[in-house]
C-alpha atoms as a PDB file:
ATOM      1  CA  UNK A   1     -20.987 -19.649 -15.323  1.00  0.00           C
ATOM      2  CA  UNK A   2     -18.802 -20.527 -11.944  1.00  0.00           C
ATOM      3  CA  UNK A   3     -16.785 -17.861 -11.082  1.00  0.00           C
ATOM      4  CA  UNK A   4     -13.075 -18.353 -10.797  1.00  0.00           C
ATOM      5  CA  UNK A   5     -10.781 -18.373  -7.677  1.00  0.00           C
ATOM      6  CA  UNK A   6      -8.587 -15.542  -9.140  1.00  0.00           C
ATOM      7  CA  UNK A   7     -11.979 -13.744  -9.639  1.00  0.00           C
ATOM      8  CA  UNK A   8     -13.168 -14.478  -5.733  1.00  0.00           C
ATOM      9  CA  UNK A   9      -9.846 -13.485  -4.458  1.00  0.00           C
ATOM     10  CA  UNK A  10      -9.709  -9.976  -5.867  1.00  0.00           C
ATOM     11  CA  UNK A  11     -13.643  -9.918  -4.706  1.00  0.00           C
ATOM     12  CA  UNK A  12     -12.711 -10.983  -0.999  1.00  0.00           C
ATOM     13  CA  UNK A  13      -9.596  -8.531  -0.889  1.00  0.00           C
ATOM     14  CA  UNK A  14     -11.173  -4.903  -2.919  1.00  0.00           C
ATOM     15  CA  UNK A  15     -13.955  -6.054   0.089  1.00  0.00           C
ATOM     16  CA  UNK A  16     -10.710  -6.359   2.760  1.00  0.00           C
ATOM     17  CA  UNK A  17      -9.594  -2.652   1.612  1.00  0.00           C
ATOM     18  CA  UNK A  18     -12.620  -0.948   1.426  1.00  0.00           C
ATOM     19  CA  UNK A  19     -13.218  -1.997   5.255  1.00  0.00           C
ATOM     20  CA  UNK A  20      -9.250  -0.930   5.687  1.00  0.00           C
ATOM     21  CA  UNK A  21      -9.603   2.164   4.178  1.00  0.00           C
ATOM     22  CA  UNK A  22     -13.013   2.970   7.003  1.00  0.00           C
ATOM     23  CA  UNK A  23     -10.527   1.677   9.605  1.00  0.00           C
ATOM     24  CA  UNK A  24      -7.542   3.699   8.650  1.00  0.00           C
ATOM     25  CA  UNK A  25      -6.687   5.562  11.723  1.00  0.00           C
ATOM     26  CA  UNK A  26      -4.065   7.802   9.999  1.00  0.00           C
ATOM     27  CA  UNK A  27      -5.418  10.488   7.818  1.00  0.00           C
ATOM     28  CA  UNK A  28      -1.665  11.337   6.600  1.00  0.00           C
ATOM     29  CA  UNK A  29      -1.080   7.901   5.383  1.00  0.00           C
ATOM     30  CA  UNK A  30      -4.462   7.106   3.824  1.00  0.00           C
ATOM     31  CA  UNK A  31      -3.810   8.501   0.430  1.00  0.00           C
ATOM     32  CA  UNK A  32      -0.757   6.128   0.119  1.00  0.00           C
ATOM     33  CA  UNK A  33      -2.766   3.325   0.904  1.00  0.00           C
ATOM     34  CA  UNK A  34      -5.356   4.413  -1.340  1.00  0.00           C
ATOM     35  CA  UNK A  35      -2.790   4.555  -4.706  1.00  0.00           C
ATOM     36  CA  UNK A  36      -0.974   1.269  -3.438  1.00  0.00           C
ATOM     37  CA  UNK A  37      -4.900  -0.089  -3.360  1.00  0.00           C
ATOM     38  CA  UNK A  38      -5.641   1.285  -6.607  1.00  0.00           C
ATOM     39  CA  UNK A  39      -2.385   0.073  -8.275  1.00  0.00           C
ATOM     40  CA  UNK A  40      -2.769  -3.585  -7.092  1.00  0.00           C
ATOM     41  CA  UNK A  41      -6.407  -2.997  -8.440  1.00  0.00           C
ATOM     42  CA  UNK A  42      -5.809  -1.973 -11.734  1.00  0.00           C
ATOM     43  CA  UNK A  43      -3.368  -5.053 -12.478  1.00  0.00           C
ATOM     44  CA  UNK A  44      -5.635  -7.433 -10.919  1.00  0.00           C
ATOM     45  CA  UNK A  45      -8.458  -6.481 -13.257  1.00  0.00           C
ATOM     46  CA  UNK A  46      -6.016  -6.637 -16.304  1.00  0.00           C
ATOM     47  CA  UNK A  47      -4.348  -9.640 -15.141  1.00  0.00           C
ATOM     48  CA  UNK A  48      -7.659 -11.631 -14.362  1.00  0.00           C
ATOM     49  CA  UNK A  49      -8.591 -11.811 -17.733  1.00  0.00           C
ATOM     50  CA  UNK A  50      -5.385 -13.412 -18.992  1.00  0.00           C
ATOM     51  CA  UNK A  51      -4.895 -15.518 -16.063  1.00  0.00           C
ATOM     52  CA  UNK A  52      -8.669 -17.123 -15.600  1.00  0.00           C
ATOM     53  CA  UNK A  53      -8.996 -19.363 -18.828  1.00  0.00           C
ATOM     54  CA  UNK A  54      -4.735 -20.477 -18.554  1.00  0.00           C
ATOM     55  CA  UNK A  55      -4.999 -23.400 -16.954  1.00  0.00           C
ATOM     56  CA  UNK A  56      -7.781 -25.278 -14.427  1.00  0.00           C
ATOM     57  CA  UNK A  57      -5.693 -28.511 -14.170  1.00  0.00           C
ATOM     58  CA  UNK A  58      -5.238 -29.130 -10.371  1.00  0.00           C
ATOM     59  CA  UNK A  59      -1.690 -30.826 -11.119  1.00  0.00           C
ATOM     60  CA  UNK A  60      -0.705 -26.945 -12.743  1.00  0.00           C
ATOM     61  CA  UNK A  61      -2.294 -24.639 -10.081  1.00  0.00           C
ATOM     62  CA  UNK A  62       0.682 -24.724  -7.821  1.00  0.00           C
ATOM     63  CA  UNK A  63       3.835 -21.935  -7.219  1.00  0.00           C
ATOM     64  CA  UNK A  64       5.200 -21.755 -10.447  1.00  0.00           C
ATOM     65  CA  UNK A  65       3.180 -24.479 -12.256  1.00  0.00           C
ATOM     66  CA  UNK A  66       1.342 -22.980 -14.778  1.00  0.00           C
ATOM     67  CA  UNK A  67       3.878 -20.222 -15.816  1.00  0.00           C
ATOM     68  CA  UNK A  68       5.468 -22.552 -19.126  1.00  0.00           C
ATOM     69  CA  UNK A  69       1.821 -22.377 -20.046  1.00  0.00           C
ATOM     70  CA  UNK A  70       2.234 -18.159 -20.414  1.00  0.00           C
ATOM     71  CA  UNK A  71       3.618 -16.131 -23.256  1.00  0.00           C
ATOM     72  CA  UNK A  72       5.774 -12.969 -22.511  1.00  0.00           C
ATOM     73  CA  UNK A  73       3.131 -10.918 -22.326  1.00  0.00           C
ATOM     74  CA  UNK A  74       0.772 -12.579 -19.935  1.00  0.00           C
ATOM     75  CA  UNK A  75       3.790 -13.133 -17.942  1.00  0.00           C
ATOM     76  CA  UNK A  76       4.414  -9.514 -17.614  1.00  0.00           C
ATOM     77  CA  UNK A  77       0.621  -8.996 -16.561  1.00  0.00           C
ATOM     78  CA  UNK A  78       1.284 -11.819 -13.693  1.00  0.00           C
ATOM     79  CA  UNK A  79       4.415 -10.258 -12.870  1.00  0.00           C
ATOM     80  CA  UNK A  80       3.071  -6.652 -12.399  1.00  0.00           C
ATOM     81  CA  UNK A  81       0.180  -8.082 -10.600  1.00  0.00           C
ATOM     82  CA  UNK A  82       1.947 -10.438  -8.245  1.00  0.00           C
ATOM     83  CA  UNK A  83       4.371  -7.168  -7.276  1.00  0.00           C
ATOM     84  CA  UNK A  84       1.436  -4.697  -6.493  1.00  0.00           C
ATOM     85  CA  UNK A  85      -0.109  -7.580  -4.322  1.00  0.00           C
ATOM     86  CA  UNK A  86       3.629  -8.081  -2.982  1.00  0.00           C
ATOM     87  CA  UNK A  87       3.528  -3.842  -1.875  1.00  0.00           C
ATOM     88  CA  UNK A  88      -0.215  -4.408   0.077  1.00  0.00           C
ATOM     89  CA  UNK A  89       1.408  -6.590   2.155  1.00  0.00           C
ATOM     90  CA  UNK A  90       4.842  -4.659   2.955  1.00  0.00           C
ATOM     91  CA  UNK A  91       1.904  -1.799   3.472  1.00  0.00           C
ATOM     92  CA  UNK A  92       0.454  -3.694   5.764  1.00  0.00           C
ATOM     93  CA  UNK A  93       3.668  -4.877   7.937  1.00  0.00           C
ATOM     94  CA  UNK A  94       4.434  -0.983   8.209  1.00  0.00           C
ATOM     95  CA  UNK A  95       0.988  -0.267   9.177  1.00  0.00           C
ATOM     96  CA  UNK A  96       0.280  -2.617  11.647  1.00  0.00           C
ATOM     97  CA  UNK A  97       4.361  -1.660  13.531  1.00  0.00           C
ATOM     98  CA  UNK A  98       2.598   2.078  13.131  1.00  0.00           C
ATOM     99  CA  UNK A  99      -0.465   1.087  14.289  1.00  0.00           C
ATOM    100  CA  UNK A 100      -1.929   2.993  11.219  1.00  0.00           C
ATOM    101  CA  UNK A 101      -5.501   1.279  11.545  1.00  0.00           C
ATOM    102  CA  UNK A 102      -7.620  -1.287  13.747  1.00  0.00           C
ATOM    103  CA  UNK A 103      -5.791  -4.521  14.170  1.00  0.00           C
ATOM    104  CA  UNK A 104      -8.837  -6.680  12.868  1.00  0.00           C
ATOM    105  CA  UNK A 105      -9.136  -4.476   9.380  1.00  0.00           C
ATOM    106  CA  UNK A 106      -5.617  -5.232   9.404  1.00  0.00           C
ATOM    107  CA  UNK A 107      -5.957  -9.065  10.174  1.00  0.00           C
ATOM    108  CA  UNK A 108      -8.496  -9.057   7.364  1.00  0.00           C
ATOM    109  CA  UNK A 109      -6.487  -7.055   4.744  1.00  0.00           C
ATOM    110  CA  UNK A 110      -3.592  -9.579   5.612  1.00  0.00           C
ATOM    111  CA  UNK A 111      -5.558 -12.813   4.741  1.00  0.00           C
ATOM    112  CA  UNK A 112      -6.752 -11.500   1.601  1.00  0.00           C
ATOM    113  CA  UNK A 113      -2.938 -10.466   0.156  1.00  0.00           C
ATOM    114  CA  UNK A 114      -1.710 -14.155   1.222  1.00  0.00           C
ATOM    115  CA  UNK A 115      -4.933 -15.439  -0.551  1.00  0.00           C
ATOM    116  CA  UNK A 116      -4.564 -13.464  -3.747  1.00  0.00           C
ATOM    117  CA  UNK A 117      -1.085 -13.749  -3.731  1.00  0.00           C
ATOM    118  CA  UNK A 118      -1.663 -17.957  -3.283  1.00  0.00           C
ATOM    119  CA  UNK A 119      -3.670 -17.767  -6.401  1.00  0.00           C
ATOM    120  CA  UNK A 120      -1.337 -15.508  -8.412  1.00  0.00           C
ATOM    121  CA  UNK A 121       1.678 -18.113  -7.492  1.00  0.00           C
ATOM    122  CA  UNK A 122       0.952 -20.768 -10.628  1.00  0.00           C
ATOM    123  CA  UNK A 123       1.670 -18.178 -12.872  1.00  0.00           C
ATOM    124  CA  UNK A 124       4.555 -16.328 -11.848  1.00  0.00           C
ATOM    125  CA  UNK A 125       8.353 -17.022 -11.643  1.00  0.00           C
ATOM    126  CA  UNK A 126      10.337 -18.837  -9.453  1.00  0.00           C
ATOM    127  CA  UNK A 127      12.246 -15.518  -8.419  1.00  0.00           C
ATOM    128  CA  UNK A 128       8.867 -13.636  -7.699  1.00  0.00           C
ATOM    129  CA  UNK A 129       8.182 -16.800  -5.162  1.00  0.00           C
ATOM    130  CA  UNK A 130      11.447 -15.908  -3.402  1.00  0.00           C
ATOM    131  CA  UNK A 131      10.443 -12.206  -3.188  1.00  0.00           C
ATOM    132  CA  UNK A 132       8.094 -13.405  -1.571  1.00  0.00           C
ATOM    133  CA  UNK A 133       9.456 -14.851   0.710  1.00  0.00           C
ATOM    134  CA  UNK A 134      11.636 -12.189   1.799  1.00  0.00           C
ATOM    135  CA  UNK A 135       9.430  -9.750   2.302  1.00  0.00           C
ATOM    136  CA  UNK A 136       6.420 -10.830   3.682  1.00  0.00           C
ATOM    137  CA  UNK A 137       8.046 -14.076   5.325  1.00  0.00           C
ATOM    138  CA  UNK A 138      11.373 -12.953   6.584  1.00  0.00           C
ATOM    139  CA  UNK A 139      13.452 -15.626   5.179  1.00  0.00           C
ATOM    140  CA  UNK A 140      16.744 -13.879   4.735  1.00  0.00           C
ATOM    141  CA  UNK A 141      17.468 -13.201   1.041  1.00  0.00           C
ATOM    142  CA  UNK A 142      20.527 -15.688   0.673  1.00  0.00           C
ATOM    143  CA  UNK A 143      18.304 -17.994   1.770  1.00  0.00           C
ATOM    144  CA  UNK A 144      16.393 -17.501  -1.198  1.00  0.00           C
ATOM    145  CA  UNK A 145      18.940 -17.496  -3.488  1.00  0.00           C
ATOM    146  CA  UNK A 146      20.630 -20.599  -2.819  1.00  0.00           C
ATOM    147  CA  UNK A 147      17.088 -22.043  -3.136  1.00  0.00           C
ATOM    148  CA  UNK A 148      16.856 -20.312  -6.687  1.00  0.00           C
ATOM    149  CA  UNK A 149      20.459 -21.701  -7.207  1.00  0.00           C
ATOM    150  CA  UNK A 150      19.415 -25.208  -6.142  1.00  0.00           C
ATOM    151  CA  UNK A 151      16.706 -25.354  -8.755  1.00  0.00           C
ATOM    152  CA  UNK A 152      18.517 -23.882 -11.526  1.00  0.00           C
END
């Protein structure tokens, strides 16, 4: 059986982390890095399960394409995972300005949160896209709004 690329993503960043966490320069800060880590790990696993078998249509495994496919509760499980992924990488901004750990851990820790967070976007909303977007991207949150309004 093929593995999925939800499954390889959460392999490629618990991997990221684990080399974060021997790179960690901060011993104060560690243990909040650890429960954000653990968090983002324990909806990942949950969410996985759901998420793997939704959809492997090409046309549907864009932002926001395979979230009609979802009911409530898998939502909810995309949701919570997207916004644990979503607090890595705010972590990670904060931690690189501190210089909390070894820029290349933190290089690596960054390109698996955009990864996993790519492969989470299908099935979450249009409003967790804009998140998003304003805090790991900058884009000023008006910005995102009157995108969200232009859609609507």
């Amino acid at each position: 059986m093929q593995r999925s690329t939800i499954s390889e993503a959460i392999d490629i960043l618990f991997d990221a982390f684990v080399r974060l966490d021997g790179a960690w320069t901060a011993e104060l800060e560690r243990s909040g890095m650890r429960h954000a880590f653990a968090d983002a790990r324990h909806h990942l696993c949950y969410a996985a399960v759901v998420l793997d078998d939704v959809t492997h249509d090409p046309d549907l495994l864009v932002p926001h394409g395979a979230y009609d496919l979802l009911d409530d509760a898998a939502r909810v499980l995309a949701h919570e995972a997207h916004h644990s992924v979503l607090a890595l990488g705010q972590m990670l901004l904060s931690a690189r300005e501190d210089k909390l750990a070894e820029r290349s851990a933190l290089d690596e820790a960054e390109i698996s949160v955009m990864r996993m967070l790519a492969e989470l976007s299908p099935f979450v909303s249009l409003a967790d896209l804009g998140l998003r977007r304003t805090l790991l991207e900058g884009v000023p949150l008006e910005t995102v709004l009157a995108d969200l309004g232009a859609r609507a």
